[in-house]
Protein backbone atom coordinates (compact mmCIF):
# COMPACT_ATOMS: atom_id res chain seq x y z
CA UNK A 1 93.34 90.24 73.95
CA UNK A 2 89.63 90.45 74.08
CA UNK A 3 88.93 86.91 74.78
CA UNK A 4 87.61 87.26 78.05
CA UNK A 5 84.88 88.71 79.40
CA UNK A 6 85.78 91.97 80.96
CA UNK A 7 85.55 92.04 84.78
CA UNK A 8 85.21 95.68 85.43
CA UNK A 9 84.70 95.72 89.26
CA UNK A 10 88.16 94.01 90.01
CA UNK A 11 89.52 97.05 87.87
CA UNK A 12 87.60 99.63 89.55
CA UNK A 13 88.46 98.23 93.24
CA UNK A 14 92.25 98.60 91.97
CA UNK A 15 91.66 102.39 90.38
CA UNK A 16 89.51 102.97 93.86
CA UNK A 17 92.59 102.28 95.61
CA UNK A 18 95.42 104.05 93.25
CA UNK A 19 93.12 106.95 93.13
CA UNK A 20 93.26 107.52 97.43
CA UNK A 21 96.62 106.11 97.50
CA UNK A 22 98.11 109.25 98.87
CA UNK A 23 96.51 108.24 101.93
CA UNK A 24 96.17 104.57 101.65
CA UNK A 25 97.66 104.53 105.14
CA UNK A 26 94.59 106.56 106.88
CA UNK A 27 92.13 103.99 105.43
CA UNK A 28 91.42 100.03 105.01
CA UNK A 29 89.82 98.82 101.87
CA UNK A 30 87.43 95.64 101.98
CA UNK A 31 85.99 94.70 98.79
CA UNK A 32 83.18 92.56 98.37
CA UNK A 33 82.06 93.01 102.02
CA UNK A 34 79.66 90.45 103.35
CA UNK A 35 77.31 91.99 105.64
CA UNK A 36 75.15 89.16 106.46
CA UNK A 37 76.55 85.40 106.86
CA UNK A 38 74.84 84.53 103.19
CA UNK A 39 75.76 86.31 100.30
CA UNK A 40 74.81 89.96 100.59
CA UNK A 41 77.78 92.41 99.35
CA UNK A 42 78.69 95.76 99.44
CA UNK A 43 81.04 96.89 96.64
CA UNK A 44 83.27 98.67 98.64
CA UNK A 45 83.95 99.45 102.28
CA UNK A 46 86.21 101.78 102.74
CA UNK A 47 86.93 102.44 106.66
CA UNK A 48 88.76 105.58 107.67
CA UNK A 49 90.61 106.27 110.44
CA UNK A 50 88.17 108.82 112.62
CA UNK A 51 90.03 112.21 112.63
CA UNK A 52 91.87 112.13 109.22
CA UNK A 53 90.17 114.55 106.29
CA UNK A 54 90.75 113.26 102.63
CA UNK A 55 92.28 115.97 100.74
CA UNK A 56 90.97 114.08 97.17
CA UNK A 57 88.01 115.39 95.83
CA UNK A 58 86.22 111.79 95.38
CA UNK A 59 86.94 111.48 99.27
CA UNK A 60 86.27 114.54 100.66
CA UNK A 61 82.93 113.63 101.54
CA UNK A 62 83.66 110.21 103.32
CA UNK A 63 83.31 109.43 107.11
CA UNK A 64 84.36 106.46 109.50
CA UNK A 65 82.21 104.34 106.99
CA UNK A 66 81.98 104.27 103.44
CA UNK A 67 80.10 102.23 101.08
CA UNK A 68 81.03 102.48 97.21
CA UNK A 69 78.80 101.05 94.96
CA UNK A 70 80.05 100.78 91.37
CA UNK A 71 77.97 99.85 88.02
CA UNK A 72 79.51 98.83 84.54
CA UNK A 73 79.81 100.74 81.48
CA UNK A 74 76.42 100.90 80.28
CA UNK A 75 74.70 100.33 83.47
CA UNK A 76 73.22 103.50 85.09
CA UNK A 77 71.91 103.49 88.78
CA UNK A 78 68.25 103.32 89.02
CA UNK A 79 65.61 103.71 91.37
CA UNK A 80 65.76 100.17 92.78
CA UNK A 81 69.31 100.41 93.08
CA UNK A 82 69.34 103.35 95.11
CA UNK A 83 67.19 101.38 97.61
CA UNK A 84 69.34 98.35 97.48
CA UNK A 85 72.85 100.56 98.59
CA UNK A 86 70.55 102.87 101.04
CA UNK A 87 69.52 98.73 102.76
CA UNK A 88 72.92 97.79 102.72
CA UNK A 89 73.89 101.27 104.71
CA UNK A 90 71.33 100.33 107.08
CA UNK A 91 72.07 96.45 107.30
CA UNK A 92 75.66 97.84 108.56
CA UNK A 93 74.70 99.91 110.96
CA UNK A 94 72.80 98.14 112.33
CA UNK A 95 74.79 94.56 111.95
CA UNK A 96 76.39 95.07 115.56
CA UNK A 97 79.72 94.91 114.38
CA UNK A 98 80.48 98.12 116.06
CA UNK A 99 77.86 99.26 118.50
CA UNK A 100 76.46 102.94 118.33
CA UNK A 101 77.65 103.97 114.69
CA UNK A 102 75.70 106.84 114.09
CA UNK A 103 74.41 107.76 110.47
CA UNK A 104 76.25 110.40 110.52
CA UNK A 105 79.41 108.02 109.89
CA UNK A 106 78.55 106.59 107.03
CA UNK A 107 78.74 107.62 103.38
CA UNK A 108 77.61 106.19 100.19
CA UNK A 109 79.27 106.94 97.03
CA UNK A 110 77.54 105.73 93.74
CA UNK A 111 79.79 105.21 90.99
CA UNK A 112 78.54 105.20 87.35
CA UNK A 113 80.01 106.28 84.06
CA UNK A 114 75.83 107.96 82.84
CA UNK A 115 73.85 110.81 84.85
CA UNK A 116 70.87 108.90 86.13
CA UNK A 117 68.30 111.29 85.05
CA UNK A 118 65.34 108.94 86.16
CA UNK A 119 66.79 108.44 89.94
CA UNK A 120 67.73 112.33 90.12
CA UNK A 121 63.84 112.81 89.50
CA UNK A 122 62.36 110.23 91.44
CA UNK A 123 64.45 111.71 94.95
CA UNK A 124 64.20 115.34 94.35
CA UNK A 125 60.24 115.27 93.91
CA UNK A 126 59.96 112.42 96.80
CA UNK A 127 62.67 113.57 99.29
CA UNK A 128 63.46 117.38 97.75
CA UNK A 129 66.97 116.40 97.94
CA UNK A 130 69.34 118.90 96.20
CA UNK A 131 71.61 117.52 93.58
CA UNK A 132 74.94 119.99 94.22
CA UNK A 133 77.82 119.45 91.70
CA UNK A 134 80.86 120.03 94.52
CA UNK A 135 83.62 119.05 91.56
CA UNK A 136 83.43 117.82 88.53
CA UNK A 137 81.63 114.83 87.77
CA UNK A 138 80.93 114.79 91.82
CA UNK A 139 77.57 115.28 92.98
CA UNK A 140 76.08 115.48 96.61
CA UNK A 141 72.66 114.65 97.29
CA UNK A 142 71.14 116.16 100.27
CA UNK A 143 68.11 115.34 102.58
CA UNK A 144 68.97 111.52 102.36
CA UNK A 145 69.31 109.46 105.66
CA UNK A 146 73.26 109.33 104.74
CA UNK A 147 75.54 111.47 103.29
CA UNK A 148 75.47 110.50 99.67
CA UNK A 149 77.79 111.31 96.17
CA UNK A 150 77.37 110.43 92.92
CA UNK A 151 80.48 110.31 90.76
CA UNK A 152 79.90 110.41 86.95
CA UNK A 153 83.38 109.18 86.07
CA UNK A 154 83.56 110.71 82.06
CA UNK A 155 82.53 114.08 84.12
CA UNK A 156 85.49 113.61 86.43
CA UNK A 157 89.20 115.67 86.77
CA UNK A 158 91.27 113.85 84.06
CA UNK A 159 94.02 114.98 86.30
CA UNK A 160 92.99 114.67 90.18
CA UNK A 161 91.58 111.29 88.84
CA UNK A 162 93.40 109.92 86.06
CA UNK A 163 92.77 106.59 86.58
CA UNK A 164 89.44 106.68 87.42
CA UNK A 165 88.22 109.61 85.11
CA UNK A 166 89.34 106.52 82.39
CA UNK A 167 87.87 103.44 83.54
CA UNK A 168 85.94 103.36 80.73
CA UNK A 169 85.63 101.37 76.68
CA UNK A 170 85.88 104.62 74.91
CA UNK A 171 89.17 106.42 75.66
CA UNK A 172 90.82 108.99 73.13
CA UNK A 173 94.29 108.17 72.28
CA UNK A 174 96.02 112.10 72.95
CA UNK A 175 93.51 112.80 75.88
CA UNK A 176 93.71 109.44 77.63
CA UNK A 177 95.78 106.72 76.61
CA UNK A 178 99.17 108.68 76.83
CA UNK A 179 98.46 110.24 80.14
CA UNK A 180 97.48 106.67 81.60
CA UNK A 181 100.70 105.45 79.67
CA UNK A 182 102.45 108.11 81.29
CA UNK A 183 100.89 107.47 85.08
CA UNK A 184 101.63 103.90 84.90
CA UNK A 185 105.81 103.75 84.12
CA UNK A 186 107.41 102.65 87.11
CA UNK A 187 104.15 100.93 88.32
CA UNK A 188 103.93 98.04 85.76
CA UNK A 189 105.09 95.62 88.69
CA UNK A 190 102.00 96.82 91.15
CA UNK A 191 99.32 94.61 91.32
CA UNK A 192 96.33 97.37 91.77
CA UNK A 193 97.93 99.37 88.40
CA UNK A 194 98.54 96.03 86.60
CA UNK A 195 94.99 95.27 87.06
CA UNK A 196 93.85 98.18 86.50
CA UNK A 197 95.40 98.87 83.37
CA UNK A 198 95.23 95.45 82.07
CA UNK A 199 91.54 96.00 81.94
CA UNK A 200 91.38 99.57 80.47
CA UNK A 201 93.49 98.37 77.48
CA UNK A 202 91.53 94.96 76.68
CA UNK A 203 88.12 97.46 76.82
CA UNK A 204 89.75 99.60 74.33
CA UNK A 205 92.13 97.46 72.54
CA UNK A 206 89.39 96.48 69.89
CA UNK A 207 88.65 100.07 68.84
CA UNK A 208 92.40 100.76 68.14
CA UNK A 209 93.48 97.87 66.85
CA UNK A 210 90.80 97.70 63.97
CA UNK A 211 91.34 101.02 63.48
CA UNK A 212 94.92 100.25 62.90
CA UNK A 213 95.49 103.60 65.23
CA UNK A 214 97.29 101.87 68.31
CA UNK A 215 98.94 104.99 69.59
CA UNK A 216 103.14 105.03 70.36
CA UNK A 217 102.31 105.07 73.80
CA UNK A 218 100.40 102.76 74.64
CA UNK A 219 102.52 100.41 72.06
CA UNK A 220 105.67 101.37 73.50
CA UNK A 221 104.31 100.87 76.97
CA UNK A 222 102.77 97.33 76.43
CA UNK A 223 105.30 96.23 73.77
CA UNK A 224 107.57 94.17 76.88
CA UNK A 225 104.40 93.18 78.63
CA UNK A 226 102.70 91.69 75.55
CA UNK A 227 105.89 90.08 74.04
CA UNK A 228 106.23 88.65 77.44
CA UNK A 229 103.37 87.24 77.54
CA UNK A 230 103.52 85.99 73.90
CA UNK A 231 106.45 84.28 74.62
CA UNK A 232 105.05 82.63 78.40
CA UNK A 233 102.52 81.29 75.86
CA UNK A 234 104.92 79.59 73.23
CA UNK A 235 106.54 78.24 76.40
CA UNK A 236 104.07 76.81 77.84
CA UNK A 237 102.88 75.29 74.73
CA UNK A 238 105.74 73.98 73.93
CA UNK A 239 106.29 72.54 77.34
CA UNK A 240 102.80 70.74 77.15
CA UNK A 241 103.92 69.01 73.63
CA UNK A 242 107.38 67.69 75.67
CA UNK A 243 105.30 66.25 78.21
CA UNK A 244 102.73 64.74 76.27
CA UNK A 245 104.61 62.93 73.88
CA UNK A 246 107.48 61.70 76.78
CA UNK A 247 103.70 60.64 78.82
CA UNK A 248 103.27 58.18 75.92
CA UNK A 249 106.58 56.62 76.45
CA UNK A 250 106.15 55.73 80.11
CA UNK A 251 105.70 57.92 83.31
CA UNK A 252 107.76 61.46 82.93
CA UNK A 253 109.99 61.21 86.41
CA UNK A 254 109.22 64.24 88.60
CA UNK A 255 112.99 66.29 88.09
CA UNK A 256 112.61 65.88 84.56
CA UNK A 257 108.98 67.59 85.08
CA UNK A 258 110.38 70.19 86.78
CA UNK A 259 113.44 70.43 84.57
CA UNK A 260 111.34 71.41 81.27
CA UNK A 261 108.53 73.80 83.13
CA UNK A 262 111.53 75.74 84.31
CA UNK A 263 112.83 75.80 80.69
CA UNK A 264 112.11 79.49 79.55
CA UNK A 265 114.40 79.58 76.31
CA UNK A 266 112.31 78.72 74.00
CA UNK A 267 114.56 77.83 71.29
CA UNK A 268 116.01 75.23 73.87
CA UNK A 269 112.26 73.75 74.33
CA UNK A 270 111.86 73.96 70.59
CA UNK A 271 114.62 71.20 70.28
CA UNK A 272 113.59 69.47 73.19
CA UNK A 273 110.20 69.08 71.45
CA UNK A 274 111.96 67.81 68.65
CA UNK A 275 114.04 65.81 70.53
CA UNK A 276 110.76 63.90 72.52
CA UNK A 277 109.07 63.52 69.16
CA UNK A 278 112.24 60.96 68.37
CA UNK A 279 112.74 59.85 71.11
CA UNK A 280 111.80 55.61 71.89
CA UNK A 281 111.86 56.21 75.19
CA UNK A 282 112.26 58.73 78.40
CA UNK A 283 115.89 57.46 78.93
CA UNK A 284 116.19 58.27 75.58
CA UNK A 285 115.17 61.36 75.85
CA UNK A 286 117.16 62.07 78.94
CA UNK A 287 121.12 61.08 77.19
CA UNK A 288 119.82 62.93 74.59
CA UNK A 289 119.53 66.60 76.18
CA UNK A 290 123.07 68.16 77.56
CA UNK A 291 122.10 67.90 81.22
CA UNK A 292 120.31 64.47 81.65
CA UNK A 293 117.94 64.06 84.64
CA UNK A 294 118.23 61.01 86.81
């Protein structure tokens, strides 16, 4: 479960969207945008159509153009970073790929999980910006060239943004595992939740699971999803072993290939394997199994 590294921006980009799904249809999301033909990203651009007002508090503030910038657990924004996203606000207005979009139209949203005490500092004594908490965990900064808000996502709604309020390694099981458990029934098939939640669990799975706390509802949620894929791993084990040891007897025909990867019983494959480690050849093999392959 904790194998992998954990790739937290794919998971926020899916939260970003569950979070303004309600009006997914007023907006178009495009992540990783390039703004320059070599590699220079924003996060986030979220375009929205020109009249429409978001009604969610982490939207509220946006225009025609918005760029979200998003750091890591652990990461705070500092004062170089603020320059960076401020450049890449400029860099699109003034890329050409709409003519005359006024600064007015664009938005940045910063996105960290700490208060960045040291970039708070640095832009109310060198721009005497005011740092106005709107909603919780939501913060506009004035006097800026662009609109700007700072969302400290453990200071956010845990219910306007339950996904996002949790996109983080250190969730309580009563507070935030069962409402997420709760929010993501019916959704398990949708890629943006999947992702989403497949993330927040790995990030927290350690903490439970050494604790030996793993609460009901996050076991009862997962317990399909992780048998399936505990099973999609036997399986494809097993259907490695077949292969291998029929490769050793001679070139494993195409059908019959195809025959054993589409094999999902595994008690079938388990006699199959048995069956290919007896075998003294593929033809063998093939008058051997109920259905023989040509």
């Amino acid at each position: 479960m904790e194998h992998k590294p954990l790739q937290w921006h794919p998971a926020f980009q899916a939260v970003l969207q569950i979070e303004l799904e309600g009006e997914k249809e007023y907006l178009q999301f495009h992540e990783e945008f390039n703004l320059t033909k070599k590699p220079l990203q924003i996060d986030t651009l979220i375009i929205k159509e020109s009249d429409r007002k978001i009604t969610k508090s982490i939207g509220r503030i946006f225009s025609r153009y918005n760029i979200v910038e998003y750091k890591n657990p652990g990461a705070s924004f500092g004062i170089n970073d603020f320059f960076k996203v401020n450049g890449y606000a400029c860099l699109y207005q003034a890329a050409g790929r709409e003519p005359k979009i006024k600064p007015s139209e664009i938005t940045v949203t910063l996105v960290v999980n700490q208060y960045p005490d040291k970039l708070i500092t640095f832009l109310r004594e060198t721009y005497g910006s005011d740092i106005t908490e709107k909603f919780p965990g939501i913060y506009y900064i004035s006097k800026l060239l662009f609109k700007f808000q700072l969302l400290i996502i453990h200071q956010l709604s845990p219910v306007e943004t339950i996904w996002l309020s949790r996109l983080r390694s250190d969730l309580d099981i009563e507070e935030d595992i069962e409402p997420l458990a709760k929010a993501y029934k019916g959704k398990e098939n949708t890629p943006v939740y999947e992702a989403a939640m497949d993330l927040i669990i790995r990030a927290n799975w350690k903490k439970y699971k050494e604790g030996c706390n793993l609460c009901n509802a996050l076991e009862e949620l997962f317990a399909d999803k992780l048998e399936q894929r505990e099973h999609l791993g036997i399986e494809k084990g097993i259907e490695r072993s077949i292969i291998e040891l029929l490769s050793e007897l001679g070139p494993v025909p195409d059908a019959l290939h195809d025959r054993i990867r589409l094999q999902k019983d595994v008690n079938i494959l388990t006699a199959w394997l048995k069956l290919a480690a007896r075998s003294k050849s593929i033809s063998d093999f093939q008058k051997n199994t109920d259905n023989p392959v040509s």
